[in-house]
Protein backbone atom coordinates (compact mmCIF):
# COMPACT_ATOMS: atom_id res chain seq x y z
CA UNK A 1 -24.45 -58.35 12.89
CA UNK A 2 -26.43 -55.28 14.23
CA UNK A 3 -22.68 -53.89 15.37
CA UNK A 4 -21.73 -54.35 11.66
CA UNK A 5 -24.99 -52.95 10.64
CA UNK A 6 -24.16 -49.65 12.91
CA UNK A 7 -20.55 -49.29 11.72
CA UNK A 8 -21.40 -49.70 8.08
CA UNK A 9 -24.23 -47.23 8.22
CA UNK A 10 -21.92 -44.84 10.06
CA UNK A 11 -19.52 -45.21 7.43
CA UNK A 12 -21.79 -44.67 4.89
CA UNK A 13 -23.13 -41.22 6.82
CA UNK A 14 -19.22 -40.52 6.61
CA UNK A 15 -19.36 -40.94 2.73
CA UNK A 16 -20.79 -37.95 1.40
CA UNK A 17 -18.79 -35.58 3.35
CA UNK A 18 -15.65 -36.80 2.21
CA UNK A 19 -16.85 -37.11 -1.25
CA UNK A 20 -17.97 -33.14 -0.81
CA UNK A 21 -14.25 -32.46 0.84
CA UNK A 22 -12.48 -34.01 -1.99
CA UNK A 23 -15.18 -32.41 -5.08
CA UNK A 24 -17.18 -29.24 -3.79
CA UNK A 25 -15.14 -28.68 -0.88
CA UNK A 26 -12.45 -27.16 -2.50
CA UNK A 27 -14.51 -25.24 -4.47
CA UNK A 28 -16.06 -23.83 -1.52
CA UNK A 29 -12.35 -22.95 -0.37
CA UNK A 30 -11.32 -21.73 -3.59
CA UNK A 31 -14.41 -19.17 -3.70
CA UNK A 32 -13.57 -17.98 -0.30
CA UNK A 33 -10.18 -17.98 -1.03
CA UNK A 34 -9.35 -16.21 -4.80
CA UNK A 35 -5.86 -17.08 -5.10
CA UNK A 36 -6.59 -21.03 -4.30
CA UNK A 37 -8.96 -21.31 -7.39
CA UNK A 38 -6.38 -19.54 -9.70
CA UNK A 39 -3.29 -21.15 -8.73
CA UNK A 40 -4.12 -23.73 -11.70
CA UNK A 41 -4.56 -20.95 -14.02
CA UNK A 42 -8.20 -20.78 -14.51
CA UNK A 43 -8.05 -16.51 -13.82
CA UNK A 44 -9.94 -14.88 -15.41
CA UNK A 45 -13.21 -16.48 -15.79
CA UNK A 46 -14.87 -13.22 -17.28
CA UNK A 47 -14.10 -9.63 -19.04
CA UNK A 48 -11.31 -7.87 -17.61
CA UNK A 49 -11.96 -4.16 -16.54
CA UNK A 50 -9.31 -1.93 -17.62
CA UNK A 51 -10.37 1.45 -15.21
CA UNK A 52 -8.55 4.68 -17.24
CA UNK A 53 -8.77 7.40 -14.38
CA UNK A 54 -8.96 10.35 -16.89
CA UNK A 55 -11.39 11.30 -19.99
CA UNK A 56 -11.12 9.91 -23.61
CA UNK A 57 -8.55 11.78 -26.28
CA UNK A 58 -5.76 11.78 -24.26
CA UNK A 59 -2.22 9.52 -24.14
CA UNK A 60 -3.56 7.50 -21.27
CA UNK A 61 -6.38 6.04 -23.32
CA UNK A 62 -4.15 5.76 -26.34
CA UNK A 63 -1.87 3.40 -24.25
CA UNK A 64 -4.57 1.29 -22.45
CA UNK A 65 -6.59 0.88 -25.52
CA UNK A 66 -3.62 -0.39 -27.67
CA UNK A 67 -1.93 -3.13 -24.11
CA UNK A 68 -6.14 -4.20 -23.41
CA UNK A 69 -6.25 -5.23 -27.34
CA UNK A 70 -3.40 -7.50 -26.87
CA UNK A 71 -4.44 -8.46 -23.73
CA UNK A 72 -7.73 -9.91 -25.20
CA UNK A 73 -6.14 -12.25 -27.03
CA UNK A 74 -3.46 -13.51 -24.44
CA UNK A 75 -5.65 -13.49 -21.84
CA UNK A 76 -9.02 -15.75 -23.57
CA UNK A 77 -11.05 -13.17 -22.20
CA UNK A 78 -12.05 -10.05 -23.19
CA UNK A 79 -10.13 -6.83 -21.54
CA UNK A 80 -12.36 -3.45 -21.96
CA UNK A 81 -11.47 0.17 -21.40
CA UNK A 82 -13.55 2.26 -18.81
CA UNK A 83 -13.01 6.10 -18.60
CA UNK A 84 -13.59 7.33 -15.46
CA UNK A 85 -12.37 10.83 -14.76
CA UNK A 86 -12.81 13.37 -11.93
CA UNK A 87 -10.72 14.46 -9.21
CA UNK A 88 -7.16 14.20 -10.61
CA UNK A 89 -7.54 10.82 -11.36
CA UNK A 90 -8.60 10.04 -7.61
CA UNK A 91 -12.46 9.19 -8.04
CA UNK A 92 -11.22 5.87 -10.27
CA UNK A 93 -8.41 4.89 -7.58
CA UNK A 94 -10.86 5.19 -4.56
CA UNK A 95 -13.07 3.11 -6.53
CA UNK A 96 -10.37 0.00 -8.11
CA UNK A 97 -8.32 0.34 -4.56
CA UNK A 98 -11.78 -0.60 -2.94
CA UNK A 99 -12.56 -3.41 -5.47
CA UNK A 100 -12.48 -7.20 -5.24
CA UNK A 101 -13.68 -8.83 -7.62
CA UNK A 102 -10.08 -10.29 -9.08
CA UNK A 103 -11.36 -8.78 -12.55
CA UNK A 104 -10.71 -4.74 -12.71
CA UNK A 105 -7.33 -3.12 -12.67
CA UNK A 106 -6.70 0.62 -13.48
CA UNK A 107 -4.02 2.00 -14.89
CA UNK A 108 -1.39 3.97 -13.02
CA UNK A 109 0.12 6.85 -14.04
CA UNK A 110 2.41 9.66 -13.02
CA UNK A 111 -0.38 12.34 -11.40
CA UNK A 112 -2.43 9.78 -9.32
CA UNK A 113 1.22 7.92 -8.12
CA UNK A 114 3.78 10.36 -8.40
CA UNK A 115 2.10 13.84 -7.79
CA UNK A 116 -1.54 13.56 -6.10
CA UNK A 117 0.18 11.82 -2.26
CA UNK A 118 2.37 14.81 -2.39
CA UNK A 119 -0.53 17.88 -3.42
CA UNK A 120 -3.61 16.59 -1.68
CA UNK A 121 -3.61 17.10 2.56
CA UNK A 122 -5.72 13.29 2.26
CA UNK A 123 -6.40 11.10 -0.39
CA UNK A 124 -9.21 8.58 -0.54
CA UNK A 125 -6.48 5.94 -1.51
CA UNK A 126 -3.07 4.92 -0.65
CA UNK A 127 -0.82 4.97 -3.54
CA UNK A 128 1.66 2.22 -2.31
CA UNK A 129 -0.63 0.10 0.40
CA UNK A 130 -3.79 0.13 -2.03
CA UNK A 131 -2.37 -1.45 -5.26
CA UNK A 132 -0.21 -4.29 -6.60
CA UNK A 133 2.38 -2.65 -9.41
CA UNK A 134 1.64 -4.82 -11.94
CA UNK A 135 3.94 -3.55 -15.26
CA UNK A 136 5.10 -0.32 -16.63
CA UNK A 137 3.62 0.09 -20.13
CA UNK A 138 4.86 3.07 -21.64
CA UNK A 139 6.64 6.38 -21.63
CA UNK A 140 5.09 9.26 -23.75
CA UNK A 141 7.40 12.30 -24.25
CA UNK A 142 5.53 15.79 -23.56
CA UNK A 143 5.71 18.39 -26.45
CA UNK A 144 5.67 21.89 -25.92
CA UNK A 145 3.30 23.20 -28.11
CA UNK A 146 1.71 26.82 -29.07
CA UNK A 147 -1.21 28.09 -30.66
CA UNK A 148 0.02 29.25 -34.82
CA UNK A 149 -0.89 32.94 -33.52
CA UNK A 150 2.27 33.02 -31.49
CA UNK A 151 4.65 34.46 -33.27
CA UNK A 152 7.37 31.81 -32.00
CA UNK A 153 8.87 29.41 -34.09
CA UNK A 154 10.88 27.54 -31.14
CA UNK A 155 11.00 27.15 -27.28
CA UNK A 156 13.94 30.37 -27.41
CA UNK A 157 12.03 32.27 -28.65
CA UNK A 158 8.75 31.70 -27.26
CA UNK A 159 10.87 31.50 -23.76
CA UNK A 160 11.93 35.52 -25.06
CA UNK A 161 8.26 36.76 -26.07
CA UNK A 162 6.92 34.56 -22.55
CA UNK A 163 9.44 37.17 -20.66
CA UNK A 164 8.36 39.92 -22.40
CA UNK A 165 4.71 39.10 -21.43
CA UNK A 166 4.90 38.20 -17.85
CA UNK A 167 1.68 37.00 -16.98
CA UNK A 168 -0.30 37.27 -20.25
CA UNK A 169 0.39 34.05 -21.73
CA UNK A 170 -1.91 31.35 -20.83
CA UNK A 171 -1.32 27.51 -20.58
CA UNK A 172 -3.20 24.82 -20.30
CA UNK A 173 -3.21 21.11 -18.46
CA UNK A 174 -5.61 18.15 -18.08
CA UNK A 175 -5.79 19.20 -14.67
CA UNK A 176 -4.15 20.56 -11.29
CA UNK A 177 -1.28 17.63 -11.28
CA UNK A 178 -1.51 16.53 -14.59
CA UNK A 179 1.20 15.59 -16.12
CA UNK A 180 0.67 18.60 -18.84
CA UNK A 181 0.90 20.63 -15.63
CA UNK A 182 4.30 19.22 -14.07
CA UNK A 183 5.58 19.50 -17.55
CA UNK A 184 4.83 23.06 -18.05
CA UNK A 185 5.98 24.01 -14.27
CA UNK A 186 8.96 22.37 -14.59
CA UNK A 187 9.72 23.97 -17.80
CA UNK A 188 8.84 27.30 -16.15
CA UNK A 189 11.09 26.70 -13.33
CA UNK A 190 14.37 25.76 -15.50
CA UNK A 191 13.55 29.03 -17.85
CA UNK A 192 12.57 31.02 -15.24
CA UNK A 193 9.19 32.65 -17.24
CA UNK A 194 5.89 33.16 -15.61
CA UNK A 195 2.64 32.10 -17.54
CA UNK A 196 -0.81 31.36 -16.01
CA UNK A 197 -2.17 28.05 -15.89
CA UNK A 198 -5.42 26.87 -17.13
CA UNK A 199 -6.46 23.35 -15.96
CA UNK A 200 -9.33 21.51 -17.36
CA UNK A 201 -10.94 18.23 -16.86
CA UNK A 202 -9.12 16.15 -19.23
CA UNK A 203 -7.14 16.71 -22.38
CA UNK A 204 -9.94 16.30 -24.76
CA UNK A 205 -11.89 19.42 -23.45
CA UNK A 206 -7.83 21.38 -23.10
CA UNK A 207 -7.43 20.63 -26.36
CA UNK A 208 -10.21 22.19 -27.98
CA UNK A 209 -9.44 25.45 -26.50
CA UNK A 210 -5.73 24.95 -27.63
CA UNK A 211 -7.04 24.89 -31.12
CA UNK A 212 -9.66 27.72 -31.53
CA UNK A 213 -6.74 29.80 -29.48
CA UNK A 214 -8.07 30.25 -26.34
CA UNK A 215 -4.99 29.24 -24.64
CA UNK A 216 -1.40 30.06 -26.32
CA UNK A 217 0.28 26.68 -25.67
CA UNK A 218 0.35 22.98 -23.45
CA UNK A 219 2.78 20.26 -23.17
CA UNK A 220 1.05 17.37 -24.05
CA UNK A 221 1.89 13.86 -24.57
CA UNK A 222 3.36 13.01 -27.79
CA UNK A 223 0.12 10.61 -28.84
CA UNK A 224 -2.64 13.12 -28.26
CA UNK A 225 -1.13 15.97 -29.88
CA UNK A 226 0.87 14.76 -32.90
CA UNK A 227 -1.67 14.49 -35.25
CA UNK A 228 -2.26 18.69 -34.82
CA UNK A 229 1.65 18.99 -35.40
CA UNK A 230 1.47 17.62 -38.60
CA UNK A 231 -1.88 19.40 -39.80
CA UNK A 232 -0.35 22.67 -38.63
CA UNK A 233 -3.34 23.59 -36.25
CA UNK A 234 -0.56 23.57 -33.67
CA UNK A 235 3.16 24.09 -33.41
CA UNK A 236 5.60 22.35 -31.36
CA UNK A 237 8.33 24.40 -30.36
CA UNK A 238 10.33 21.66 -28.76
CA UNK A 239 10.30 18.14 -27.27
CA UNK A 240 10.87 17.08 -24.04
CA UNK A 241 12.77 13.63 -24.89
CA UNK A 242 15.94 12.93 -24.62
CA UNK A 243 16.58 12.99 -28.41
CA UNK A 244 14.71 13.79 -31.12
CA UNK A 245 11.48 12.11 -32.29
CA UNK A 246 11.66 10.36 -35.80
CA UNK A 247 8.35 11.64 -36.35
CA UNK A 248 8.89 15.26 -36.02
CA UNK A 249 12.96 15.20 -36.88
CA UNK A 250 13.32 19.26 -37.38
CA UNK A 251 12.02 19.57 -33.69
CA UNK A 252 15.01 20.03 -31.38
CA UNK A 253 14.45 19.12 -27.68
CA UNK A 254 13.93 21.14 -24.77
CA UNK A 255 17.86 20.07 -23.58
CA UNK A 256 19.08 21.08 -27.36
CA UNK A 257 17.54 24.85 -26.88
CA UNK A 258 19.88 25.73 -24.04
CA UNK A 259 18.67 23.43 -20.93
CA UNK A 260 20.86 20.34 -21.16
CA UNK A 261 19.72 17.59 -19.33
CA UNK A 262 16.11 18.63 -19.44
CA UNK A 263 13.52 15.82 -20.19
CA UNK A 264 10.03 15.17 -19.35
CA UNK A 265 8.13 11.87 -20.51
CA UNK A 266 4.61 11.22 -19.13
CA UNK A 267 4.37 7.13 -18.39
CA UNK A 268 1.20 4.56 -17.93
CA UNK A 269 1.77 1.52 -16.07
CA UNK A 270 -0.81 -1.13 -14.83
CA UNK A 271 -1.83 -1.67 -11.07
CA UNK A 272 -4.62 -4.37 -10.03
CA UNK A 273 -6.13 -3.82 -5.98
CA UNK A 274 -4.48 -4.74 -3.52
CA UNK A 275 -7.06 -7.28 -3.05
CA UNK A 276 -6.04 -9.36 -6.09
CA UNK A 277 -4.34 -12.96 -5.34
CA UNK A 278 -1.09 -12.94 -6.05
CA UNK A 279 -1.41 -15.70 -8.52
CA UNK A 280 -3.60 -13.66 -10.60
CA UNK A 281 -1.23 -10.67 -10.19
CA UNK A 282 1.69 -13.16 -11.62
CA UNK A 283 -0.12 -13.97 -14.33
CA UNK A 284 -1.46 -10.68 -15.31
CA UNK A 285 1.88 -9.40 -15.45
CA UNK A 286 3.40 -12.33 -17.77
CA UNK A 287 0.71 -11.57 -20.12
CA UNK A 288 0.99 -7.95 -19.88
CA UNK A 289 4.85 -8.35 -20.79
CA UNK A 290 3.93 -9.67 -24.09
CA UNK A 291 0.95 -8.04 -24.82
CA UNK A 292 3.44 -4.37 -24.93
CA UNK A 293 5.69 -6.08 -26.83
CA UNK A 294 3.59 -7.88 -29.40
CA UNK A 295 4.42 -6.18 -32.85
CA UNK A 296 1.25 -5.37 -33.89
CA UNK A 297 1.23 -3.01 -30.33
CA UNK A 298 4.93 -1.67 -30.86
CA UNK A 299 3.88 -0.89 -34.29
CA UNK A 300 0.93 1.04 -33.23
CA UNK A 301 2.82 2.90 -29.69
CA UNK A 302 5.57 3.56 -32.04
CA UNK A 303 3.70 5.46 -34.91
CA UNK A 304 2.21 7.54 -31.78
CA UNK A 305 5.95 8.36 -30.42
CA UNK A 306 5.19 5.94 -27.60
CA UNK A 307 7.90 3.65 -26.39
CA UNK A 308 6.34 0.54 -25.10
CA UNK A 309 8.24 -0.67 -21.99
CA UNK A 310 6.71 -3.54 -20.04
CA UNK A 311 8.74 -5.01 -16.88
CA UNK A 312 8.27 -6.86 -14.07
CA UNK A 313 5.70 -5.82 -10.84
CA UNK A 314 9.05 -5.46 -8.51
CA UNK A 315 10.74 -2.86 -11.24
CA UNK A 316 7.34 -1.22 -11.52
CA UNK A 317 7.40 -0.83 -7.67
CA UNK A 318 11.07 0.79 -8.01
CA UNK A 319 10.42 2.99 -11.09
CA UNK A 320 7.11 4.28 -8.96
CA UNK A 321 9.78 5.15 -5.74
CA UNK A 322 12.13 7.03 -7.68
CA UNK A 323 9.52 8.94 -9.61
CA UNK A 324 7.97 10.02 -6.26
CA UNK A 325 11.07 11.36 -4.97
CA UNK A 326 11.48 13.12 -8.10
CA UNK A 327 8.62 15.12 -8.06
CA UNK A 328 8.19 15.54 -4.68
CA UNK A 329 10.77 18.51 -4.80
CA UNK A 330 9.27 19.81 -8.00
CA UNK A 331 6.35 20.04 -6.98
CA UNK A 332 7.28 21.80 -3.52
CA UNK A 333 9.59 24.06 -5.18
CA UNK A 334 6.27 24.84 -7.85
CA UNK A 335 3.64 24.71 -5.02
CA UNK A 336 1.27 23.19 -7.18
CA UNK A 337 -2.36 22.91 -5.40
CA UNK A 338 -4.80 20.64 -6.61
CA UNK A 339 -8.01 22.00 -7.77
């Protein structure tokens, strides 16, 4: 009886651990491990941080505003934009490529992966080994634009008067290795004019010396700027799609005006750390998929001359490859600097 006694007692010591292994043990596990909690599609259990590395009144926020909307309602939890600019875009990558909370995810763009690993002698972030491609968004074609004071009605003749002016005409960019700035450069290097470049710390703060007529003209992306087409407090001169824009159809392109297969399109895409579990990354990008292509977001991209593109993280990774071999050579051939 008092062997009984011992082995039932025993058993009953046992009891609570394997109640704990089979309840709060796996919770335990699951907090220590992300992707274990996830994997039955719990993610996310609070707001979603949406980082935008660059300041407000530009395309980027334009694009992230419009896909974190969407993503609000397919997600159950809120999503929330958070500008944080400085540096190019790198002060907001050092700081999401660092983060691990499964909950903030930034969104990528041409100048912080396609032009800052190839300007700046070190970054504070690895472009490829730091993040998890999670969907390409959307591509914003640049228009070349000019302050009403320059007596050019299109990019020939604007290219003629530039050439006449070597050096006097100003530009300007949200930044050294903006996408404003590659725009301009490469436009400069197929024309073969020579204008000084102003760079400022965002587009917002650009485009308010654009418009009193501090600066004589920009290439900006298509969302920021058309609303100054059509009020005339700017001109575009030509676009740098591949065909013309149904919102500004007497606008030829640059390729139209003598450089034929000329085109420049900014593009925003969405990248989580590469902390995140891949579960959560898998699910992020389903939702992100539909959230682009929800009407009420191609509807609103599409009256900004946004195309809304969406894809999967492994053609993200791909489109990000060939767009760094692209402007590696531009941007040798330009020797652009950062600031």
């Amino acid at each position: 009886m008092l062997a009984d006694h011992r082995r039932e007692t025993a058993a009953e010591r046992l009891s609570p651990r394997r109640r704990f292994l089979q309840a709060g043990g796996a919770l335990g596990l699951a907090g220590l491990l992300p992707g274990l909690a996830t994997a039955q599609g719990t993610w996310p259990t609070k707001s979603v941080r949406f980082v935008v590395p660059f300041a407000p009144g530009g395309s980027s926020e334009i694009v992230a505003r419009s896909t974190a909307a969407e993503l609000s309602n397919t997600l159950g939890q809120s999503v929330f934009v958070d500008n944080k600019p400085g540096a190019a875009g790198n002060i907001a990558m050092s700081e999401v490529a660092r983060s691990d909370d499964q909950h903030t995810i930034i969104l990528g763009h041409i100048g912080t992966l396609a032009v800052n690993p190839f300007i700046f002698e070190k970054l504070p972030y690895d472009a490829n080994r730091d993040f998890k491609p999670v969907s390409l968004l959307a591509k914003v074609p640049s228009l070349y634009v000019v302050h009403p004071d320059v007596p050019a009605k299109n990019l020939k003749e604007f290219i003629a008067y530039a050439k006449a002016k070597p050096g006097k005409l100003s530009y300007g960019s949200a930044g050294n290795g903006s996408a404003g700035h590659l725009a301009f450069e490469y436009l400069k290097m197929t024309s073969g004019v020579f204008m000084l470049h102003v760079p400022y710390r965002g587009t917002g703060p650009m485009l308010t010396d654009l418009l009193s007529g501090r600066l004589d003209a920009s290439a900006i992306g298509a969302a920021a700027i058309i609303p100054f087409i059509k009020s005339g407090k700017v001109r575009c001169i030509a676009t740098g799609s591949a065909q013309r824009l149904p919102q500004l159809p007497d606008v030829p392109t640059v390729a139209e005006q003598g450089y034929p297969g000329f085109e420049m399109t900014q593009w925003y895409g969405m990248l989580a750390p590469a902390s995140m579990a891949p579960a959560n990354v898998a699910k992020l990008s389903t939702e992100t998929m539909k959230a682009v292509r929800a009407p009420a977001a191609l509807e609103r991209l599409r009256g900004d001359a946004a195309e809304s593109i969406g894809g999967t993280p492994e053609q993200f990774a791909q489109f990000i490859a060939s767009e760094q071999a692209r402007w590696k050579t531009v941007i040798a051939r330009a020797n652009i600097k950062p600031d």
